[in-house]
Protein backbone atom coordinates (compact mmCIF):
# COMPACT_ATOMS: atom_id res chain seq x y z
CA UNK A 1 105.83 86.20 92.10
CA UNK A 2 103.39 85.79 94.97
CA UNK A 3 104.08 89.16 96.49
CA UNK A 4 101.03 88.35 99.23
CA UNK A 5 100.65 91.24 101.83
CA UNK A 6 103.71 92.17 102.94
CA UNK A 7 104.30 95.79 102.92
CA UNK A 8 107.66 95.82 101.04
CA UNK A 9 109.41 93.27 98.43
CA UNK A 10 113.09 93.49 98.30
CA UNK A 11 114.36 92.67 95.07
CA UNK A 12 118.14 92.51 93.55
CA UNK A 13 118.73 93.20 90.17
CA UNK A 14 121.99 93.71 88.37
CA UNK A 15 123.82 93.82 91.83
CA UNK A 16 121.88 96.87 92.84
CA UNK A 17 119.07 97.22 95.61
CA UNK A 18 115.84 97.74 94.44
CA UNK A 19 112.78 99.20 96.68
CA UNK A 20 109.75 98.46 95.33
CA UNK A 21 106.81 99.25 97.16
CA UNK A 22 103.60 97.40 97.56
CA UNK A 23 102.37 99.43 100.92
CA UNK A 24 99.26 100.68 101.64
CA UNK A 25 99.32 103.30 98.71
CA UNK A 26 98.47 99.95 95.96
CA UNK A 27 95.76 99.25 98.36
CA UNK A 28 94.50 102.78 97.73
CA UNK A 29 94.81 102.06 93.78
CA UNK A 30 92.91 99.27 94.04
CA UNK A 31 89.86 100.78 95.72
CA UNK A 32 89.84 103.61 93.49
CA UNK A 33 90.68 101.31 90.43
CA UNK A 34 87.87 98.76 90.83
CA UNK A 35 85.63 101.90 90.67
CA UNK A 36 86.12 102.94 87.64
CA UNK A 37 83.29 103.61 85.32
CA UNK A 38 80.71 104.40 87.61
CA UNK A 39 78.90 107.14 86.68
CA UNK A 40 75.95 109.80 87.10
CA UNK A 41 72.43 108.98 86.06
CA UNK A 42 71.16 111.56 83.83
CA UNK A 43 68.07 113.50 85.17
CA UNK A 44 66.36 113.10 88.82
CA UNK A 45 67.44 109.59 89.73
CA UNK A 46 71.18 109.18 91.23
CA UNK A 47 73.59 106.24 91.07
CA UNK A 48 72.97 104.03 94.41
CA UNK A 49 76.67 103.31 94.28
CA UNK A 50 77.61 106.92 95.00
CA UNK A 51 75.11 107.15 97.24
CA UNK A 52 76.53 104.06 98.46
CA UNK A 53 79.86 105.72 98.80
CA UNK A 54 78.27 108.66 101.14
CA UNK A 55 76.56 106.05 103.32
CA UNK A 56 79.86 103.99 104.06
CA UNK A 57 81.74 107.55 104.12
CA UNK A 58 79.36 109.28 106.87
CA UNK A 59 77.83 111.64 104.52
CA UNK A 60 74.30 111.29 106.04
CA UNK A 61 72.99 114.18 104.11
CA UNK A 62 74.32 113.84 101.12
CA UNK A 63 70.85 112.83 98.96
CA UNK A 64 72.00 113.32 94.89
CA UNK A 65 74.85 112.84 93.08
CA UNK A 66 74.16 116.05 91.14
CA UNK A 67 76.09 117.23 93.95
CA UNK A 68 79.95 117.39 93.62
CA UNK A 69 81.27 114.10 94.76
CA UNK A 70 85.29 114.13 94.31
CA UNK A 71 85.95 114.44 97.86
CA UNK A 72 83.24 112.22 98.30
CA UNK A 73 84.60 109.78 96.54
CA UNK A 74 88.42 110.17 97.84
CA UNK A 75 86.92 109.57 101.66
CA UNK A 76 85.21 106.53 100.65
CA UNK A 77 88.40 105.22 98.91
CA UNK A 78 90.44 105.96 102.21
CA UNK A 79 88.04 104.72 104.28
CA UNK A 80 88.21 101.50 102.19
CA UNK A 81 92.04 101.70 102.89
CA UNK A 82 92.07 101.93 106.32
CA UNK A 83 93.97 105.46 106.02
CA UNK A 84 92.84 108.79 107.76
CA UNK A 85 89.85 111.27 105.90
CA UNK A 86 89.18 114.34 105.37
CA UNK A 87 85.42 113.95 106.25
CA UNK A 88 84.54 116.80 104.35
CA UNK A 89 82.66 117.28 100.83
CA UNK A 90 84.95 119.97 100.09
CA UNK A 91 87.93 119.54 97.61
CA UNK A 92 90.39 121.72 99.58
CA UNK A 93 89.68 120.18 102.63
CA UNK A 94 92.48 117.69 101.74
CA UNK A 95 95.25 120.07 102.19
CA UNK A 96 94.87 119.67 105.70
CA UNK A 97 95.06 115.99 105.86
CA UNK A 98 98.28 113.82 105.65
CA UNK A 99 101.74 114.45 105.19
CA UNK A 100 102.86 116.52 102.82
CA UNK A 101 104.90 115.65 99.47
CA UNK A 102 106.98 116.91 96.90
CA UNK A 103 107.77 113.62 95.25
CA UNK A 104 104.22 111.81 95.07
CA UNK A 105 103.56 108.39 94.52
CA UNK A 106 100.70 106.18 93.01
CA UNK A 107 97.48 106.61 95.67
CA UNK A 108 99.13 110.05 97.21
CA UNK A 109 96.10 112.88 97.58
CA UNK A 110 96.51 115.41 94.57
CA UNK A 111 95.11 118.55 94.97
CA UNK A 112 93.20 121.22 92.40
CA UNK A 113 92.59 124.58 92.33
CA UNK A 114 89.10 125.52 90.37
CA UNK A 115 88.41 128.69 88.63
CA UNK A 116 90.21 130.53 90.97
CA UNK A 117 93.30 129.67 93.15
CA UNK A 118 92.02 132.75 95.91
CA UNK A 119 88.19 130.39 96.08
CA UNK A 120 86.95 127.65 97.90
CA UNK A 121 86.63 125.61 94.24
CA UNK A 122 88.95 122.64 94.05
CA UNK A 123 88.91 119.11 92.86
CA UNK A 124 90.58 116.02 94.86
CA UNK A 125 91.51 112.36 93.79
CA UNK A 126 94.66 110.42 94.14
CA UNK A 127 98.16 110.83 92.26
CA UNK A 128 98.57 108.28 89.56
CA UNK A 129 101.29 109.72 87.58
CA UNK A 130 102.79 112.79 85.02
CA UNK A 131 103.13 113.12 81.47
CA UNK A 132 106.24 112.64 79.95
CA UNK A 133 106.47 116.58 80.01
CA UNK A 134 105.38 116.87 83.48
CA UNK A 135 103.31 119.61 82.18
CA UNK A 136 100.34 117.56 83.65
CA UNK A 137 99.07 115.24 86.38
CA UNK A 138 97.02 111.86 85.92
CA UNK A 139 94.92 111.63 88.31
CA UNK A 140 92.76 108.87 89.76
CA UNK A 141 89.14 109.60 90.84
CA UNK A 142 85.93 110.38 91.26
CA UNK A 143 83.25 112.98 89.81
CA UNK A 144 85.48 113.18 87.01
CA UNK A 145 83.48 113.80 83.44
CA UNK A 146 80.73 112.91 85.73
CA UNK A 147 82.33 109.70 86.62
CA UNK A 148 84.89 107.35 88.37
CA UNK A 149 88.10 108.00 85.85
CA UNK A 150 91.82 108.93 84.92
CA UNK A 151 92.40 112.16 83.90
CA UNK A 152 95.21 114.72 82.95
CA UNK A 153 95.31 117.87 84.46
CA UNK A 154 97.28 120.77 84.30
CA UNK A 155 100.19 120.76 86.87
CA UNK A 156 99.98 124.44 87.22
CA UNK A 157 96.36 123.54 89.03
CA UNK A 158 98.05 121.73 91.78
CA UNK A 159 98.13 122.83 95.09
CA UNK A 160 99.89 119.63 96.88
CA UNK A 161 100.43 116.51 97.38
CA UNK A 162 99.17 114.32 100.68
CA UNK A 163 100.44 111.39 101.77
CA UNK A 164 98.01 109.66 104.22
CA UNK A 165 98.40 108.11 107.30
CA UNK A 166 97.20 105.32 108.62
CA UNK A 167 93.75 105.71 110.62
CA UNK A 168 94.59 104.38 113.99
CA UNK A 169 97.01 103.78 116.88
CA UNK A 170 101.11 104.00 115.18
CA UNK A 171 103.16 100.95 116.22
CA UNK A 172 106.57 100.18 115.78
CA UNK A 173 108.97 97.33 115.77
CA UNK A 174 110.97 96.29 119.42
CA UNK A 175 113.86 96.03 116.93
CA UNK A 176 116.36 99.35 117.42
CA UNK A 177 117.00 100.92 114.13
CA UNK A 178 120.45 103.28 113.46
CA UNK A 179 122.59 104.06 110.09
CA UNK A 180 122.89 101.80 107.88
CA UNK A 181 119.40 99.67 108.32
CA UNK A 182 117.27 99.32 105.65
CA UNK A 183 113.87 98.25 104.86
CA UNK A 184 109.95 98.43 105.88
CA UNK A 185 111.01 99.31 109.37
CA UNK A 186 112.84 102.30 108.64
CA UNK A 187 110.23 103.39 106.30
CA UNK A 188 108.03 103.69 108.97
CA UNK A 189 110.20 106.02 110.66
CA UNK A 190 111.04 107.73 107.95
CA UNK A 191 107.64 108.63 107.41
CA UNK A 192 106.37 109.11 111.44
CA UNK A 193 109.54 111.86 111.15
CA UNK A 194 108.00 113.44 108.40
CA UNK A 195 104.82 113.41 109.64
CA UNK A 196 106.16 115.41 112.61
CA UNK A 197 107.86 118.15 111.03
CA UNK A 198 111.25 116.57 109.97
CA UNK A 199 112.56 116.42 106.52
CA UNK A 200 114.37 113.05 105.91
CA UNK A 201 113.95 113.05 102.49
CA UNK A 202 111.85 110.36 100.34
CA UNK A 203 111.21 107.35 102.36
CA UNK A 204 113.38 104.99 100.66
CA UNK A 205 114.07 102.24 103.62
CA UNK A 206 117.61 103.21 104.04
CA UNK A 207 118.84 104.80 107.40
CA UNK A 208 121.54 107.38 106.10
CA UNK A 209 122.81 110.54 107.73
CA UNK A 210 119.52 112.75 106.70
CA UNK A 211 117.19 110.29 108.48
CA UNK A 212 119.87 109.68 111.55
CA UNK A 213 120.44 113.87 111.51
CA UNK A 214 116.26 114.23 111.26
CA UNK A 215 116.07 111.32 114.58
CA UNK A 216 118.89 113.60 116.48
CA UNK A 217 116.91 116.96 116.18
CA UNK A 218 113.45 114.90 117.37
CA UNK A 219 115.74 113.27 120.41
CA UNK A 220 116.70 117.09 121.05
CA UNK A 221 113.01 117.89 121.95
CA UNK A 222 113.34 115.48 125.15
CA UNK A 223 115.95 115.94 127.66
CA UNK A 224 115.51 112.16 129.32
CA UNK A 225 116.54 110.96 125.41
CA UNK A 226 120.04 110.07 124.22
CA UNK A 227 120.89 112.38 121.08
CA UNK A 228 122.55 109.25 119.50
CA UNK A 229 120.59 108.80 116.35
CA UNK A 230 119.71 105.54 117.56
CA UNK A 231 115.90 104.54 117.30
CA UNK A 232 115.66 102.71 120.33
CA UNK A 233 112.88 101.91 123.05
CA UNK A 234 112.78 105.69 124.91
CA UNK A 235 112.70 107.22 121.36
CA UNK A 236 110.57 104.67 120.58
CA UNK A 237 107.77 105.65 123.21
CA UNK A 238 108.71 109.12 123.00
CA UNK A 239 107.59 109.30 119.15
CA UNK A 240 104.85 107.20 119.80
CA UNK A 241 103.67 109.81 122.46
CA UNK A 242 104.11 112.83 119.89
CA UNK A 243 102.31 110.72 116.63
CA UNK A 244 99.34 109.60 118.95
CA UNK A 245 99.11 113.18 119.96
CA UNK A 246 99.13 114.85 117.06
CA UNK A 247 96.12 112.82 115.81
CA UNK A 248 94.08 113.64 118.28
């Protein structure tokens, strides 16, 4: 199948509905993916493609990759992706980028506490599973043994989970959304809601009652909107307004 680059594939199997989604996150996996194996030169010298990655990344000072480069590394990868950044060398600077999760998927941020929850010690890369268990977390990135790599880690380290946004202007569709649409569309909305503060649940493409309740309680915030659960043009604008704001 020639899935191209459309955002979703819809696909029906044994009668039910299937969501499968190839959005920006694989894009993330890729990046990251293609990295793997690149590694720390022993002694004085340092790999020119980490220093390659602080270049691209904006990390003007950043001279030796006996330095910790996780975050390093997860900035580049976003950058790559076209999503928003930390722009920060530090681990835990990630917790304030993005929206945040309970129910990660591949290329979600994940993470770390280091040593010591109450310290500024973390470790960063991107979600990329659990263990059958879910006593630990694979995750997907860089400065790990020293290099680009998978890795388990303890789930007990985690501090959360980031979804990130894309890094420019939010558009939407003309098309008015309500209950019972489905697909990339409502997706979009599903995560701009969450984004602002309203819990619609996993983004799943399907306009139920959580995401229609969620798009009431926004249209509440405006007095010149219609509390009808309807995601037309003035809501439209209106949550266009708030996103655009919030990023800056």
């Amino acid at each position: 199948m020639n899935l191209g680059k459309k955002p979703l594939v819809w696909s029906y199997i044994l009668g039910h509905l299937c969501i499968i989604k190839i959005e920006i996150m694989e894009n993330v996996v890729q990046v990251a993916s293609a990295e793997i194996g690149v590694k720390e030169i022993p002694g004085a010298r340092s790999n020119p493609e980490i220093l390659k990655y602080a270049k691209e990344a904006g990390f003007k000072n950043y001279k030796s990759d006996e330095s910790a480069w996780c975050s390093l590394f997860a900035n580049w990868v976003a950058l790559k992706a076209g999503l928003e950044r930390s722009n920060s060398l530090a681990a835990r600077s990630w917790l304030n980028v993005g929206i945040p999760i309970e129910n990660p998927e591949p290329g979600d941020v994940v993470i770390f506490w280091r040593e010591s929850r109450d310290s500024w010690k973390g470790h960063v890369g991107f979600f990329n599973g659990f263990s059958a268990d879910k006593s630990r977390v694979y995750c997907l990135g860089g400065n790990q043994g020293n290099q680009v790599s998978i890795t388990a880690k303890p789930i007990s380290k985690v501090l959360g989970f980031r979804r990130l946004r894309p890094d420019g202007p939010t558009t939407f569709s003309r098309k008015n959304l309500r209950k019972g649409h489905t697909g990339p569309n409502v997706v979009k909305l599903q995560d701009s809601l969450k984004q602002l503060g309203y819990n619609c649940g996993t983004s799943d493409g399907m306009f139920g009652s959580k995401t229609q309740q969620c798009l009431k309680d926004f249209q509440t915030t405006n007095e010149s909107l219609d509390i009808n659960g309807i995601f037309d043009k003035a809501t439209r604008e209106f949550m266009v307004a708030m996103l655009t704001a919030q990023m800056n």
